[in-house]
N, C-alpha and C. Protein backbone atom coordinates (compact mmCIF):
# COMPACT_ATOMS: atom_id res chain seq x y z
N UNK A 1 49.87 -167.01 -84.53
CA UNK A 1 50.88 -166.42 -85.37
C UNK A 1 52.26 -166.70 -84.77
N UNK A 2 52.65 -167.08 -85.07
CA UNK A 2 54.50 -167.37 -84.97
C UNK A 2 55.38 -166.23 -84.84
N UNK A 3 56.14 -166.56 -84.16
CA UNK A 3 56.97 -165.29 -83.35
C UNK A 3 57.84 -164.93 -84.32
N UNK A 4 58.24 -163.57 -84.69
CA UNK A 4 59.32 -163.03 -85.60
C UNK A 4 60.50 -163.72 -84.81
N UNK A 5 61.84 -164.21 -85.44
CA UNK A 5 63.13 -164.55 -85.07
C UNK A 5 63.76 -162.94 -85.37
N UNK A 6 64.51 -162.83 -84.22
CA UNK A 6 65.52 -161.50 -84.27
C UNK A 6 66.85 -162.00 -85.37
N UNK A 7 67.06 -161.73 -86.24
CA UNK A 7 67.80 -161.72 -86.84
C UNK A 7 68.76 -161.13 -86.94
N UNK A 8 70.15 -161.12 -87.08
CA UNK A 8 70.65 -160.26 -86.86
C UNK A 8 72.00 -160.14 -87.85
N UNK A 9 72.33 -159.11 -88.65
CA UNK A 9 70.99 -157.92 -88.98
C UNK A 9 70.10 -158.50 -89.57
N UNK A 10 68.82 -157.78 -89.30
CA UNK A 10 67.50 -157.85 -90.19
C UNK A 10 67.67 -156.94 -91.14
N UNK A 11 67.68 -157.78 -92.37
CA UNK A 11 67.73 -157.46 -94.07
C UNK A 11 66.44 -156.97 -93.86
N UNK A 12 67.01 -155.55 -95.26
CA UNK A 12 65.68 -154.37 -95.30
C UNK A 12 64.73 -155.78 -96.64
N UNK A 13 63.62 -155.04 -96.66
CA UNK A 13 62.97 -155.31 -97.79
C UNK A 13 63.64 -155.62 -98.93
N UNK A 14 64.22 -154.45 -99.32
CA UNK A 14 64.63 -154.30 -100.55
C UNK A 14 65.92 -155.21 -100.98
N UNK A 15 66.73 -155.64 -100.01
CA UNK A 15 67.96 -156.95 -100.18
C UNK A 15 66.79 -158.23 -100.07
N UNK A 16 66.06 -158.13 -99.29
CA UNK A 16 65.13 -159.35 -99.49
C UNK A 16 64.72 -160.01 -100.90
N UNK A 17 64.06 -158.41 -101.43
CA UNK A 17 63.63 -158.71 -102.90
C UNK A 17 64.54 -158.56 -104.32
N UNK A 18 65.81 -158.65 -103.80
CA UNK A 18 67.06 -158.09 -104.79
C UNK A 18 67.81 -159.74 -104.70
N UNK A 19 67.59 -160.93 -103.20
CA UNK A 19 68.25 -161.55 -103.24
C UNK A 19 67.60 -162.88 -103.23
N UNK A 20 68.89 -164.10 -103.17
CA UNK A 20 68.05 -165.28 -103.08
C UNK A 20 67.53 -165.52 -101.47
N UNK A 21 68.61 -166.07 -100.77
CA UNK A 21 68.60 -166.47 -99.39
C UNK A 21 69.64 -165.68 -98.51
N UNK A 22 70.10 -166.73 -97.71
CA UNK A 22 70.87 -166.49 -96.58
C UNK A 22 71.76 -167.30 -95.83
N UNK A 23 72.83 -167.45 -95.22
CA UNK A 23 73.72 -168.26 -94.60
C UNK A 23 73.24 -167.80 -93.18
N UNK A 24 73.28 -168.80 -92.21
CA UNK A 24 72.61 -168.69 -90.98
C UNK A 24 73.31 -169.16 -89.68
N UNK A 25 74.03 -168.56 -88.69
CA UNK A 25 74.52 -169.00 -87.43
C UNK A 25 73.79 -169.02 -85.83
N UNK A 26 73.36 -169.92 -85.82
CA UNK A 26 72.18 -169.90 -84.18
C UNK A 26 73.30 -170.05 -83.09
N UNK A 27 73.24 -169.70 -81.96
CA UNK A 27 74.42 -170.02 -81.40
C UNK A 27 73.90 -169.67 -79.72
N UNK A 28 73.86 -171.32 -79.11
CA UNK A 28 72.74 -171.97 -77.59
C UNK A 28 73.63 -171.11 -76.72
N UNK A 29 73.22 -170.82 -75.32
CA UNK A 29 73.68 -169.73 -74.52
C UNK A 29 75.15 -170.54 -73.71
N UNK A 30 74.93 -171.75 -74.14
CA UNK A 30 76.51 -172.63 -73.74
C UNK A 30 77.43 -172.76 -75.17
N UNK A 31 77.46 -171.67 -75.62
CA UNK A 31 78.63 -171.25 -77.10
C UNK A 31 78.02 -172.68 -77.90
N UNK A 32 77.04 -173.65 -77.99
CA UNK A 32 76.81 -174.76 -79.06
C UNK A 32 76.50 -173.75 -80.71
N UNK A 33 76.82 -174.10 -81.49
CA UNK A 33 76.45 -173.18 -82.79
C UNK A 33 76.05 -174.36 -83.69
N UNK A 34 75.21 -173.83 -84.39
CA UNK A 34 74.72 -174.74 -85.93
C UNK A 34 74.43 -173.87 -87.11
N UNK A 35 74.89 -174.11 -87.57
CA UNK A 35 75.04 -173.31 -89.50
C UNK A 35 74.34 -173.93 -90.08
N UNK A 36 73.28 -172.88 -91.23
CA UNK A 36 72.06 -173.80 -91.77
C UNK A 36 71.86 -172.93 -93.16
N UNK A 37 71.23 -172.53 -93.71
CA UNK A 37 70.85 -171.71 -94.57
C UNK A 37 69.05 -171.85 -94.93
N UNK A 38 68.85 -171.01 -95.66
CA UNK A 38 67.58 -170.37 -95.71
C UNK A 38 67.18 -169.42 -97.42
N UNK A 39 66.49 -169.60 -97.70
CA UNK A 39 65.74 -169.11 -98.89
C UNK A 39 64.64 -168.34 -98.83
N UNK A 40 64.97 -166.81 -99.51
CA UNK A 40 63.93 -165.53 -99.27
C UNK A 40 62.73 -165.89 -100.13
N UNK A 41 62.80 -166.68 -101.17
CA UNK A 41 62.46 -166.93 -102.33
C UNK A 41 62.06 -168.38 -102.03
N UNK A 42 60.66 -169.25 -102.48
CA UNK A 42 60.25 -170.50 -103.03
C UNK A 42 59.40 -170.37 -104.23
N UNK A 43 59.18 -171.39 -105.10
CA UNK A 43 58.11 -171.28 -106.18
C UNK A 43 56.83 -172.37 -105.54
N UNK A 44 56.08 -172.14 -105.47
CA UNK A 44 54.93 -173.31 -105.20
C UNK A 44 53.43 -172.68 -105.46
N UNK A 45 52.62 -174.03 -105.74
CA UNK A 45 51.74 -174.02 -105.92
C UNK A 45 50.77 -173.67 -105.10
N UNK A 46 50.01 -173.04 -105.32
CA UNK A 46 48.76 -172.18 -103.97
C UNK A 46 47.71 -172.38 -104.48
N UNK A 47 46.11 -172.37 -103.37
CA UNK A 47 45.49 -171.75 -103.88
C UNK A 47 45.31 -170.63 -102.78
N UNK A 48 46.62 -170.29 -102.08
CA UNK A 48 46.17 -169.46 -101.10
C UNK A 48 46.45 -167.52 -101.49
N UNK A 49 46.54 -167.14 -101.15
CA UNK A 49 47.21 -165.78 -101.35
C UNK A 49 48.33 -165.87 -101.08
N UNK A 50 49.58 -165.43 -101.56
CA UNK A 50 50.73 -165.08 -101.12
C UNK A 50 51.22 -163.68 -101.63
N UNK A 51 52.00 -163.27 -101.11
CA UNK A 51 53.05 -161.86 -101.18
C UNK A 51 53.96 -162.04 -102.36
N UNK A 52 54.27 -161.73 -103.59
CA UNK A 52 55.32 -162.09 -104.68
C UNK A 52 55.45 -160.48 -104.99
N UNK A 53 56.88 -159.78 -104.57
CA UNK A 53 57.50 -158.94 -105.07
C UNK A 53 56.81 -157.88 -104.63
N UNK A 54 56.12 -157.30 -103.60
CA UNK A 54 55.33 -156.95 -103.09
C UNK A 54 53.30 -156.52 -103.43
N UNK A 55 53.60 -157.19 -104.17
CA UNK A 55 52.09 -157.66 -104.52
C UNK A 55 51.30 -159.32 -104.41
N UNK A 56 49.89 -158.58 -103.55
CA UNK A 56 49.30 -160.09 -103.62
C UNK A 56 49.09 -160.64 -104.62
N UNK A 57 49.44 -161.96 -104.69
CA UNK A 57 48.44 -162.70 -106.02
C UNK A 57 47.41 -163.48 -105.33
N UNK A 58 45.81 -163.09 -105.84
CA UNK A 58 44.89 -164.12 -105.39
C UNK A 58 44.59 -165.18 -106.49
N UNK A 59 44.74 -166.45 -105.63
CA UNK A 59 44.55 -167.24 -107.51
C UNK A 59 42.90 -167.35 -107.28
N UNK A 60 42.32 -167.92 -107.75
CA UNK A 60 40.90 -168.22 -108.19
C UNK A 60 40.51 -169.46 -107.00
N UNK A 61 39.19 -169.65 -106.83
CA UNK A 61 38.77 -170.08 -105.24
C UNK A 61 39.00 -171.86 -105.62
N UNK A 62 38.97 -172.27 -107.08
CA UNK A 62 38.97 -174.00 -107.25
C UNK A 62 40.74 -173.95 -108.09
N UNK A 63 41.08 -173.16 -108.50
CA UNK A 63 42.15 -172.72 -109.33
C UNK A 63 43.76 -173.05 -108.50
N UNK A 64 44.77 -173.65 -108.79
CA UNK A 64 46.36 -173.68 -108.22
C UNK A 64 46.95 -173.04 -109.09
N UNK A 65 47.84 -172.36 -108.64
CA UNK A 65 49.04 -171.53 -109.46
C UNK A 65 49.96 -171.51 -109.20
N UNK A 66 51.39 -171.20 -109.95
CA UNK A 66 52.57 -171.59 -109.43
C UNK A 66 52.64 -170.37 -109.22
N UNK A 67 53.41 -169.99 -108.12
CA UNK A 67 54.22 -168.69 -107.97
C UNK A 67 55.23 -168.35 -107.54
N UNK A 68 55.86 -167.32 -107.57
CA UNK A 68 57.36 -167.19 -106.88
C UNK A 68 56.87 -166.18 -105.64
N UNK A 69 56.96 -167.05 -104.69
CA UNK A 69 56.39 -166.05 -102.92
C UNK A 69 57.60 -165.84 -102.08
N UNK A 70 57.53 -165.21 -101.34
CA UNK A 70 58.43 -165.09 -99.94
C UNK A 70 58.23 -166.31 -99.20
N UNK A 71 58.95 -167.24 -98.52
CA UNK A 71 59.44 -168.03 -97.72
C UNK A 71 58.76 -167.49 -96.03
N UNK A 72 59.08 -168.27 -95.35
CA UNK A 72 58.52 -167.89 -93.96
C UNK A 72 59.98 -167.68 -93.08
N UNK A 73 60.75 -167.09 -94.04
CA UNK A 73 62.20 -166.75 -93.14
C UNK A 73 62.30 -165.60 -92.10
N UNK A 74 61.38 -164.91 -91.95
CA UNK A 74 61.28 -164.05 -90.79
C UNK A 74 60.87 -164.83 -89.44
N UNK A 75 59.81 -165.89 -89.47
CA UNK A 75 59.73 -166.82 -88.54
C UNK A 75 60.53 -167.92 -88.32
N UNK A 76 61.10 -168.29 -89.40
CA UNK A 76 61.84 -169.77 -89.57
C UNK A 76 62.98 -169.61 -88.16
N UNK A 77 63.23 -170.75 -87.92
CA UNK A 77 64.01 -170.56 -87.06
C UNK A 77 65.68 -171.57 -87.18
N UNK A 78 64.84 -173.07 -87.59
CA UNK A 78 65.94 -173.75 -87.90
C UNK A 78 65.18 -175.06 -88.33
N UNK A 79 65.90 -176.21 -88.40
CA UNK A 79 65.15 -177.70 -89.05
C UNK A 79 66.48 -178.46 -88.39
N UNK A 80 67.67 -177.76 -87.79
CA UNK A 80 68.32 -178.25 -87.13
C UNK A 80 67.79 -179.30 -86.15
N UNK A 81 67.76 -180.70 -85.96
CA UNK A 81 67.29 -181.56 -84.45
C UNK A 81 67.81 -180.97 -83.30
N UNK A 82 69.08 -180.55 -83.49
CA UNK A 82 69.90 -180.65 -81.89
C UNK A 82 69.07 -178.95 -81.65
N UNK A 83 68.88 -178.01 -82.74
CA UNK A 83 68.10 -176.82 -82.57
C UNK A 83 66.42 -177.13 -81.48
N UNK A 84 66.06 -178.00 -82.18
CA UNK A 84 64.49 -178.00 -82.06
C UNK A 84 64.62 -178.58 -80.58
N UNK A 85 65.26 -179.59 -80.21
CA UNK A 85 65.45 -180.46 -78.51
C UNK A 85 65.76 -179.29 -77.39
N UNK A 86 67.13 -178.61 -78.30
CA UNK A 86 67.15 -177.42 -77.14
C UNK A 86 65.82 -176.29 -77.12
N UNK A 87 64.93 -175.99 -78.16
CA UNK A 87 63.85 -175.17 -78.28
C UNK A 87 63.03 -175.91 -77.26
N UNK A 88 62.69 -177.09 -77.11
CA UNK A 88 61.49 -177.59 -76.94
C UNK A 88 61.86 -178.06 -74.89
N UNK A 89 62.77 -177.97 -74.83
CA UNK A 89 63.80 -178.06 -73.24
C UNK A 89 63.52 -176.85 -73.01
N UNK A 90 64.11 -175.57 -73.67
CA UNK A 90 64.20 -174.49 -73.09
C UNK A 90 64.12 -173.39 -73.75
N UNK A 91 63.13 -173.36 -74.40
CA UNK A 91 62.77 -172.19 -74.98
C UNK A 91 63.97 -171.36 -76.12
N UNK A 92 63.30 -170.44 -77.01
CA UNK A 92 64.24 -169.43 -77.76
C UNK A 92 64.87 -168.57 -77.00
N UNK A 93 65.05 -168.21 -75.68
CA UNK A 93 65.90 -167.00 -74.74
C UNK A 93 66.98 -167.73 -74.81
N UNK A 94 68.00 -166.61 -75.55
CA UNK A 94 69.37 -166.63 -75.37
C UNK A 94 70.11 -167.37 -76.50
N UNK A 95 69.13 -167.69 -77.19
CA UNK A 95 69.85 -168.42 -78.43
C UNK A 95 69.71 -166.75 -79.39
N UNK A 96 70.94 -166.98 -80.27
CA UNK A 96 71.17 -165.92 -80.88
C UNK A 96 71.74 -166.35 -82.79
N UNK A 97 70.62 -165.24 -83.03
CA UNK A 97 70.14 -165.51 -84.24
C UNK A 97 71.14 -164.36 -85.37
N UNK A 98 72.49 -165.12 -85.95
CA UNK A 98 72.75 -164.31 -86.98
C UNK A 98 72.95 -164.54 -88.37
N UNK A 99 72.97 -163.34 -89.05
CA UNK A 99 73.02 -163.68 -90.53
C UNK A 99 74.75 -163.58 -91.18
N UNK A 100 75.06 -164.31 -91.57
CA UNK A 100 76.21 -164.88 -92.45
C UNK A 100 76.50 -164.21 -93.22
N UNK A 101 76.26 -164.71 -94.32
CA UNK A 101 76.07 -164.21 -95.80
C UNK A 101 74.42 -164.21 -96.43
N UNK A 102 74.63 -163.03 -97.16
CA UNK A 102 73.17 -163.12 -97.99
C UNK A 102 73.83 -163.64 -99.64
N UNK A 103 72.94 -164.53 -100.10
CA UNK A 103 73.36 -164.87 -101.09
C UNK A 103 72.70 -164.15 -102.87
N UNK A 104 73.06 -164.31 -104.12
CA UNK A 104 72.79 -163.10 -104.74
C UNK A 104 71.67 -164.48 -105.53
N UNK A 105 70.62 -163.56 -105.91
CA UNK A 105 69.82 -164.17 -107.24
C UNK A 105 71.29 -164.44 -108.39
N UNK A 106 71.19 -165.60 -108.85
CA UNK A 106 71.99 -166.06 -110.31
C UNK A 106 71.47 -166.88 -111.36
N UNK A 107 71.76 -166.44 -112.34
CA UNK A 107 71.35 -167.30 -113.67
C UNK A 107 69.97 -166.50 -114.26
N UNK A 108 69.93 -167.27 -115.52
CA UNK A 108 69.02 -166.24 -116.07
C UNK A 108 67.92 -165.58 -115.34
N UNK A 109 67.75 -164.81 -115.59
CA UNK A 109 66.42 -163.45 -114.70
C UNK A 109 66.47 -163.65 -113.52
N UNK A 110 67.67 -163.96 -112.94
CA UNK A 110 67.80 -163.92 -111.40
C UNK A 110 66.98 -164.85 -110.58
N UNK A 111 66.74 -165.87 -111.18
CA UNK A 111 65.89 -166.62 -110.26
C UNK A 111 66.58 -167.83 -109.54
N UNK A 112 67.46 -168.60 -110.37
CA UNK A 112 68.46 -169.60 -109.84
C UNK A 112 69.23 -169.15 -108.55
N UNK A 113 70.06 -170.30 -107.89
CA UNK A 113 70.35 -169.53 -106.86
C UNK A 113 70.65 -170.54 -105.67
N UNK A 114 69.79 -171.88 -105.70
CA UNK A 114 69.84 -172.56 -104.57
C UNK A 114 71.45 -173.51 -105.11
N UNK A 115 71.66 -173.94 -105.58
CA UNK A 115 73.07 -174.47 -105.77
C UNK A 115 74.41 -173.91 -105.13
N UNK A 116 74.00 -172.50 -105.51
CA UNK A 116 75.09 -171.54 -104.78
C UNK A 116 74.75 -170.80 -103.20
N UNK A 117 73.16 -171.29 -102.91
CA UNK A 117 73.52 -170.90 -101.38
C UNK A 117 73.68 -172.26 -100.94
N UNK A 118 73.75 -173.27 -101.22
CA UNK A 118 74.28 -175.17 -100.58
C UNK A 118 75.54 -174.99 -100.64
N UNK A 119 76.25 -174.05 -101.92
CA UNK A 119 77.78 -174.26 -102.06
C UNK A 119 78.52 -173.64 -100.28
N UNK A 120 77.64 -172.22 -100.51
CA UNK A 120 78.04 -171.16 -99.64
C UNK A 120 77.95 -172.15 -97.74
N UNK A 121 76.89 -172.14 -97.67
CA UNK A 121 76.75 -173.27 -96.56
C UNK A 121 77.60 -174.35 -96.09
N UNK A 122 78.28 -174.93 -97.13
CA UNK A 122 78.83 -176.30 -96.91
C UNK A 122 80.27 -175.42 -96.98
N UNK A 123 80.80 -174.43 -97.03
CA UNK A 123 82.02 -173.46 -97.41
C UNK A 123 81.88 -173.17 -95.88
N UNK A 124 80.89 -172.50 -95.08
CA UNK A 124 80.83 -171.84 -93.75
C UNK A 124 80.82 -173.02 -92.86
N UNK A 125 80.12 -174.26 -93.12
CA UNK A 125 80.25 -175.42 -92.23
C UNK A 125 81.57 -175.96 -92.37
N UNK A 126 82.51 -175.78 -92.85
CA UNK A 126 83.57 -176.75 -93.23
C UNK A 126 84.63 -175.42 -92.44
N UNK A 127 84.32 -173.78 -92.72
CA UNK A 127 85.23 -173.17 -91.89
C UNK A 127 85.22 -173.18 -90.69
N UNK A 128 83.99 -173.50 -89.98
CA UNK A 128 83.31 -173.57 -88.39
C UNK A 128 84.20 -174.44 -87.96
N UNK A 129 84.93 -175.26 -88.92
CA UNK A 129 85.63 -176.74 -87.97
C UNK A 129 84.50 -177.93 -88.09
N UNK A 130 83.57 -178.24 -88.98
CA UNK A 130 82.90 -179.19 -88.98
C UNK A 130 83.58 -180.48 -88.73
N UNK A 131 82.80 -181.19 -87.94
CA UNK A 131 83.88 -182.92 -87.86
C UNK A 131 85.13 -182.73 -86.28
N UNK A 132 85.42 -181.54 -86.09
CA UNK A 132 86.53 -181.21 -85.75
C UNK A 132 86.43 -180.20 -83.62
N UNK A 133 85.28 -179.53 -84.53
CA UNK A 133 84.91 -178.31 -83.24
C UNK A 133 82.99 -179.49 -82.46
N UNK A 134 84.19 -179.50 -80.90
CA UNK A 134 82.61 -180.33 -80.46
C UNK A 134 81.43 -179.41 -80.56
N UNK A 135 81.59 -177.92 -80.59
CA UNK A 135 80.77 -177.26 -80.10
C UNK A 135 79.67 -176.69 -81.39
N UNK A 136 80.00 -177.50 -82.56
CA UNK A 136 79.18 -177.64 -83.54
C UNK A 136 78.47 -178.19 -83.82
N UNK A 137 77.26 -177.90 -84.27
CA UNK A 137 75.92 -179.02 -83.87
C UNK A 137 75.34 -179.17 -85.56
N UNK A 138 76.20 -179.28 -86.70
CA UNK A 138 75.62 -179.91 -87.38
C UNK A 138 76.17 -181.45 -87.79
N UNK A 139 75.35 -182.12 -87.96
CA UNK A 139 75.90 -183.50 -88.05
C UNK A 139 76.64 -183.82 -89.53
N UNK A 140 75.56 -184.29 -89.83
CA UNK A 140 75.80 -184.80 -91.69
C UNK A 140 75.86 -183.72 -92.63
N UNK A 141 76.65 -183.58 -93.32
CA UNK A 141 76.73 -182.43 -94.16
C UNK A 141 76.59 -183.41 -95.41
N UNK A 142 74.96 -183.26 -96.32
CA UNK A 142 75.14 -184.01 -97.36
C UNK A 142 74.23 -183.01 -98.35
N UNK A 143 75.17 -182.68 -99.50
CA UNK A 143 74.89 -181.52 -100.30
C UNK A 143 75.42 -181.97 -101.86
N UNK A 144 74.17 -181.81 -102.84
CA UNK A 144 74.83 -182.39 -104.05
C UNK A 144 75.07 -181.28 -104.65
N UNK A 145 76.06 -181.21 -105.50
CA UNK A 145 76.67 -179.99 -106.15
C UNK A 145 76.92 -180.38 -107.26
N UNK A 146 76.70 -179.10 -108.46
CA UNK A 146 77.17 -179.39 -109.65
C UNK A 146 78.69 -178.55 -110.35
N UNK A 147 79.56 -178.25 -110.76
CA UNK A 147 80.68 -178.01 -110.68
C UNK A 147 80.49 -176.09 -111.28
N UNK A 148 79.22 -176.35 -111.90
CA UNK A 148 78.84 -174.95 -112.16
C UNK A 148 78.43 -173.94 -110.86
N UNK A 149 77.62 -174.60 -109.83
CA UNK A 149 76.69 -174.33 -108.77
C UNK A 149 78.15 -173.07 -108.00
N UNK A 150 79.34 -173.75 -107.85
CA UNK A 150 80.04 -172.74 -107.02
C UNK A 150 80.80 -171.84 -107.89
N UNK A 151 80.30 -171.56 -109.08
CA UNK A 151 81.11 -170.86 -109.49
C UNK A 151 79.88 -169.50 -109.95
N UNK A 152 78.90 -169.29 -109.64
CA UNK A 152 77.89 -168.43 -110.24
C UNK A 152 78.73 -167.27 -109.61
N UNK A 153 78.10 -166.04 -110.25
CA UNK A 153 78.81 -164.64 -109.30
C UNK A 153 78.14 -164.45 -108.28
């Protein structure tokens, strides 16, 4: 089982299931930081059990179903490279795990949403000093946007 990430703050349940994702700051015990984001919410196909809205769905034992589940963002940690080299050198002590912004469900029945946490992301990477601050560890910032995506509420 995979270690819970301390988050900080750790979102109750209930913003979990009210929202889409999250804006994300890791930050190595030599001040290095990387900004990433994260999704409370995926739709995919199972035939496993998953958690949706706090009920299991079991699909059928030969059967796939699409569903809308919780994400593995309590464990997730990052997909960052320069993240994973320092993990794999020296462990998760002292890297510090915080939360940004939480971003809102948008568009019809609240399910849309990823456009506007890429907007939100590439908004927090660009205030960090991206390009600019050495002590920023994301590289390529490549995010397609549609002119609607940053304007949802």
């Amino acid at each position: 089982m995979k270690e819970q990430t301390n988050w900080t703050p750790m979102p109750s349940q209930e913003i979990v299931d009210e929202n889409f994702g999250f804006i994300y700051k890791l930050t190595l015990p030599d001040g290095r930081f990387y900004i990433g984001k994260k999704n409370f919410w995926a739709d995919k196909k199972t035939k496993k059990a998953c958690r949706t809205k706090g009920k299991i769905v079991e699909p059928g034992k030969k059967k796939t179903v699409r569903v809308h589940c919780e994400t593995d963002w309590k464990t997730y940690f990052s997909s960052g490279g320069a993240i994973a080299r320092h993990i794999s050198e020296h462990g998760k002590a002292g890297i510090s795990c915080e939360i940004l912004e939480i971003t809102p469900r948008t568009g019809k029945e609240g399910t849309a949403g990823a456009g506007f946490l890429a907007f939100r992301e590439l908004c927090w990477q660009l205030e960090s000093g991206w390009g600019l601050n050495p002590k920023c560890l994301n590289g390529i910032i490549h995010v397609r946007l549609s002119p609607q995506a940053a304007c949802r509420p």
